[in-house]
Protein backbone atom coordinates (compact mmCIF):
# COMPACT_ATOMS: atom_id res chain seq x y z
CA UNK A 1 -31.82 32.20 4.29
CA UNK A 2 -28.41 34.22 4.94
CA UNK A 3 -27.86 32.05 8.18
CA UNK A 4 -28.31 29.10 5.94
CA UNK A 5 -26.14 29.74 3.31
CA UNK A 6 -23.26 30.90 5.89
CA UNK A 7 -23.95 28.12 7.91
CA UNK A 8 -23.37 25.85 4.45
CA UNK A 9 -20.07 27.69 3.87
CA UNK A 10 -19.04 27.48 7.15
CA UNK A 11 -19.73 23.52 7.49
CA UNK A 12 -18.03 23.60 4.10
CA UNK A 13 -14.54 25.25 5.13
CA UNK A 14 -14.33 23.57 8.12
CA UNK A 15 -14.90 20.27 6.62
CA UNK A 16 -12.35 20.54 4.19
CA UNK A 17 -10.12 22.01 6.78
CA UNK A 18 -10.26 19.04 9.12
CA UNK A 19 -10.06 16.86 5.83
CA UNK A 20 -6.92 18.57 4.65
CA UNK A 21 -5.09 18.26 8.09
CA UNK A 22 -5.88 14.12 8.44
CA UNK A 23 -4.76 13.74 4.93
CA UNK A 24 -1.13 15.24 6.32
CA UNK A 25 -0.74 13.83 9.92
CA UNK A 26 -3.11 11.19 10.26
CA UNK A 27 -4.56 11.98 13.23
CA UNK A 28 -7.98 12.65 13.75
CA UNK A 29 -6.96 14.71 17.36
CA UNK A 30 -4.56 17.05 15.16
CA UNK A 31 -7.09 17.44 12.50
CA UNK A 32 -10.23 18.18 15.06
CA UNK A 33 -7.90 21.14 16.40
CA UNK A 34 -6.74 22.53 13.36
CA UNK A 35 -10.51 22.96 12.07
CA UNK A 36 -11.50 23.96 15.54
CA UNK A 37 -14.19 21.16 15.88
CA UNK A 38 -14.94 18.32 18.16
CA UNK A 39 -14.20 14.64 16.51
CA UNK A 40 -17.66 14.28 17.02
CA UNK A 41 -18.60 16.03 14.45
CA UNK A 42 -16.79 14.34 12.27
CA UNK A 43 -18.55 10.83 13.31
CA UNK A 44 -22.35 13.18 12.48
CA UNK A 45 -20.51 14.21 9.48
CA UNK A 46 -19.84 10.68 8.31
CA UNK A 47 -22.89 9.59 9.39
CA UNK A 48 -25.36 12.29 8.05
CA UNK A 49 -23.15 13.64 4.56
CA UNK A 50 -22.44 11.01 2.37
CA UNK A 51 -20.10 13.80 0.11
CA UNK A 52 -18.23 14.32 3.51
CA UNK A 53 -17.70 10.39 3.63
CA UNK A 54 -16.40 9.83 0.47
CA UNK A 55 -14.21 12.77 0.60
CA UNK A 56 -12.77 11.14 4.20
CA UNK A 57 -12.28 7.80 2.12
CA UNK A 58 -10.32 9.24 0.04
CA UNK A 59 -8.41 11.31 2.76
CA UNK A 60 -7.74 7.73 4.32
CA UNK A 61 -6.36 6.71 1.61
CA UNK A 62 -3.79 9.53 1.14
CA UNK A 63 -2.49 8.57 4.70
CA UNK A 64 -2.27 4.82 3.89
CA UNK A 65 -0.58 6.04 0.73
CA UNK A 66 2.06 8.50 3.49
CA UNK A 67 1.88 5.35 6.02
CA UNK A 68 3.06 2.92 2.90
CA UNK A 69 6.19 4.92 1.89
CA UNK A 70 7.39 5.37 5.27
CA UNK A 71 7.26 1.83 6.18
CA UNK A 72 9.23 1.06 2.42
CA UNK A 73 11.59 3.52 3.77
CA UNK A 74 12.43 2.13 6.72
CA UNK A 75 12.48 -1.56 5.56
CA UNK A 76 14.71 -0.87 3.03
CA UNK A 77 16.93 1.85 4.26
CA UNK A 78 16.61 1.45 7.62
CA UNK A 79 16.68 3.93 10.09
CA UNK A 80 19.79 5.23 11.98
CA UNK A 81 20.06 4.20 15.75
CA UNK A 82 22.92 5.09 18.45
CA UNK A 83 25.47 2.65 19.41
CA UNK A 84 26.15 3.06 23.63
CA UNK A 85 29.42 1.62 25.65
CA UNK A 86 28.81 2.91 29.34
CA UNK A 87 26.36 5.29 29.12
CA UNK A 88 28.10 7.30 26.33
CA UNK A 89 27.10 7.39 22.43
CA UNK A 90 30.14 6.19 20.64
CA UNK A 91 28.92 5.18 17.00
CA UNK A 92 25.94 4.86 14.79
CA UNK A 93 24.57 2.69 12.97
CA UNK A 94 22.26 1.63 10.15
CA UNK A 95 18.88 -0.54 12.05
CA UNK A 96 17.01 -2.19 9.10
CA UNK A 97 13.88 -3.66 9.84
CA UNK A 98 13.20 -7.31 9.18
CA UNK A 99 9.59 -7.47 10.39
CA UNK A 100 8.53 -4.44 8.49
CA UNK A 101 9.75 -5.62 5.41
CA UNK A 102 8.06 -9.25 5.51
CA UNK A 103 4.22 -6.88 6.18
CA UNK A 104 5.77 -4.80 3.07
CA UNK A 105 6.09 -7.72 0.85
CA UNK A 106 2.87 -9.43 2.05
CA UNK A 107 1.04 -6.31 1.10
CA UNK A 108 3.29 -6.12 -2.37
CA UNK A 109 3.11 -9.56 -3.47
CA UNK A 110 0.67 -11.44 -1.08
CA UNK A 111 0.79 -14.51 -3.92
CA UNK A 112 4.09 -15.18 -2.96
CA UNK A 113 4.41 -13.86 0.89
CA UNK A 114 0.77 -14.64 2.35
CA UNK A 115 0.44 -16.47 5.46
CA UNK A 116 -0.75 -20.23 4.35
CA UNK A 117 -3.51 -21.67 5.78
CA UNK A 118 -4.06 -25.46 5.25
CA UNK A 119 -8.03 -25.86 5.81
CA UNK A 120 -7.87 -29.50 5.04
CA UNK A 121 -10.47 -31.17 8.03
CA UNK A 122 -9.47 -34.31 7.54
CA UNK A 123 -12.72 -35.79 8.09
CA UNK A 124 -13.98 -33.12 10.69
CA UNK A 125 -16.23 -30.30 10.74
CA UNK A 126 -14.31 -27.10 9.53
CA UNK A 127 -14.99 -23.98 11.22
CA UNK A 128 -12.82 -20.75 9.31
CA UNK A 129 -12.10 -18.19 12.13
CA UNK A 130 -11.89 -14.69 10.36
CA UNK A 131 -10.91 -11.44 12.66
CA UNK A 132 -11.63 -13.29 16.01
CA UNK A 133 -15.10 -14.54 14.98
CA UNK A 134 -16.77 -17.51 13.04
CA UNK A 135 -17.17 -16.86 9.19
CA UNK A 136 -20.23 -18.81 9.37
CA UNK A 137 -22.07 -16.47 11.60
CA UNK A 138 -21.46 -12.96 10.30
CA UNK A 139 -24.73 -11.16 12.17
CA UNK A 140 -22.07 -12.11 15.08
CA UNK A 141 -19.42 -10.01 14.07
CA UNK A 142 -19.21 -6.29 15.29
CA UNK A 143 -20.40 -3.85 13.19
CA UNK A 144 -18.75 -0.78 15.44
CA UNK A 145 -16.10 0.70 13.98
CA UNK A 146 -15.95 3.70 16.32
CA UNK A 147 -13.11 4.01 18.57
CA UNK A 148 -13.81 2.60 22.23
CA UNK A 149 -12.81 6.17 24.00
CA UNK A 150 -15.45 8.08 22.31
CA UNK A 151 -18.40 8.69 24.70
CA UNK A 152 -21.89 7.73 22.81
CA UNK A 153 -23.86 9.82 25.09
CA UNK A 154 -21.88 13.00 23.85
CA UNK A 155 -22.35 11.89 20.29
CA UNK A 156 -25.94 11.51 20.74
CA UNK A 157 -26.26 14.95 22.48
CA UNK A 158 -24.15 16.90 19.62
CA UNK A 159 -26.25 14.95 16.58
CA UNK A 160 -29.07 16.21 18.08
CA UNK A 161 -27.76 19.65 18.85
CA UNK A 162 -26.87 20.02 15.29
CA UNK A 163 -30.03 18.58 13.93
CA UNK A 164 -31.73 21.12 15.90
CA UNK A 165 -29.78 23.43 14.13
CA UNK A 166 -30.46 22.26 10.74
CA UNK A 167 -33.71 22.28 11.45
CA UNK A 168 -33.75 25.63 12.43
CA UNK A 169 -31.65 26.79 9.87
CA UNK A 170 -33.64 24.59 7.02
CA UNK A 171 -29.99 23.30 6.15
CA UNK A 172 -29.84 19.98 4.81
């Protein structure tokens, strides 16, 4: 029961560890190695721990809410780039960014700056194409949300490691 309840703890502060470190950078490399654990686990973690998966849903929003200010800082500020003549810096200047201020407004006010789409068919059969597949046929559409690089035999071998463990350990 001791090995349990460490184990618990232990699950526990790493969790919140790698939790803590996404919420500031981001990155799910940078907050694997700051909680010491393969990004694995965190895929068993969201799979198996549905506390663990809202608290990463909330994480991801804290670094759409970082992401968001950024880009409103350089739309509207801009960001300073160096001016060359041969080779040599000779100024600076203010760079404001068009492009990232039209996906700014979009997401601000997306009555007024959404893309328009006519879907009159004039007569025709109207297909709506939504994120590369036909809205019609949604058992089509790809339910993987994993990245592509992650290798699903090593997955497979960890989750089963560590429900071994559990197992042993009578941890839920």
């Amino acid at each position: 029961m001791q090995g349990s309840l460490e184990n618990k703890a232990l699950r526990a502060a790493r969790q919140r560890m790698f939790l803590d470190a996404y919420a500031k950078t981001g990155s799910y490399t940078k907050a694997g190695q700051y909680a010491g654990i393969d990004i694995a686990l965190h895929y068993y973690w969201l799979h198996k721990d549905p506390s663990y998966s809202e608290r990463f849903e909330e994480a991801s929003q804290c670094v759409g809410d970082v992401l968001e200010g950024v880009a409103i800082d350089r739309a509207v500020n801009g960001t300073l780039r160096g001016v060359y003549y041969k080779g040599e810096k000779v100024d600076t200047e203010i760079e404001y960014h068009d492009r990232l201020l039209t996906f700014v407004l979009k997401g601000a006010k997306p009555y007024k700056y959404a893309d328009r789409v006519d879907l009159t068919s004039q007569g025709r059969s109207l297909s709506i194409i939504i994120g590369g597949h036909d809205a019609a046929t949604p058992a089509q559409q790809s339910t993987d949300s994993e990245p592509d690089d992650i290798d699903d035999q090593e997955i497979a071998k960890l989750i089963r490691q560590l429900e071994a463990e559990d197992a042993a350990n009578d941890v839920v």
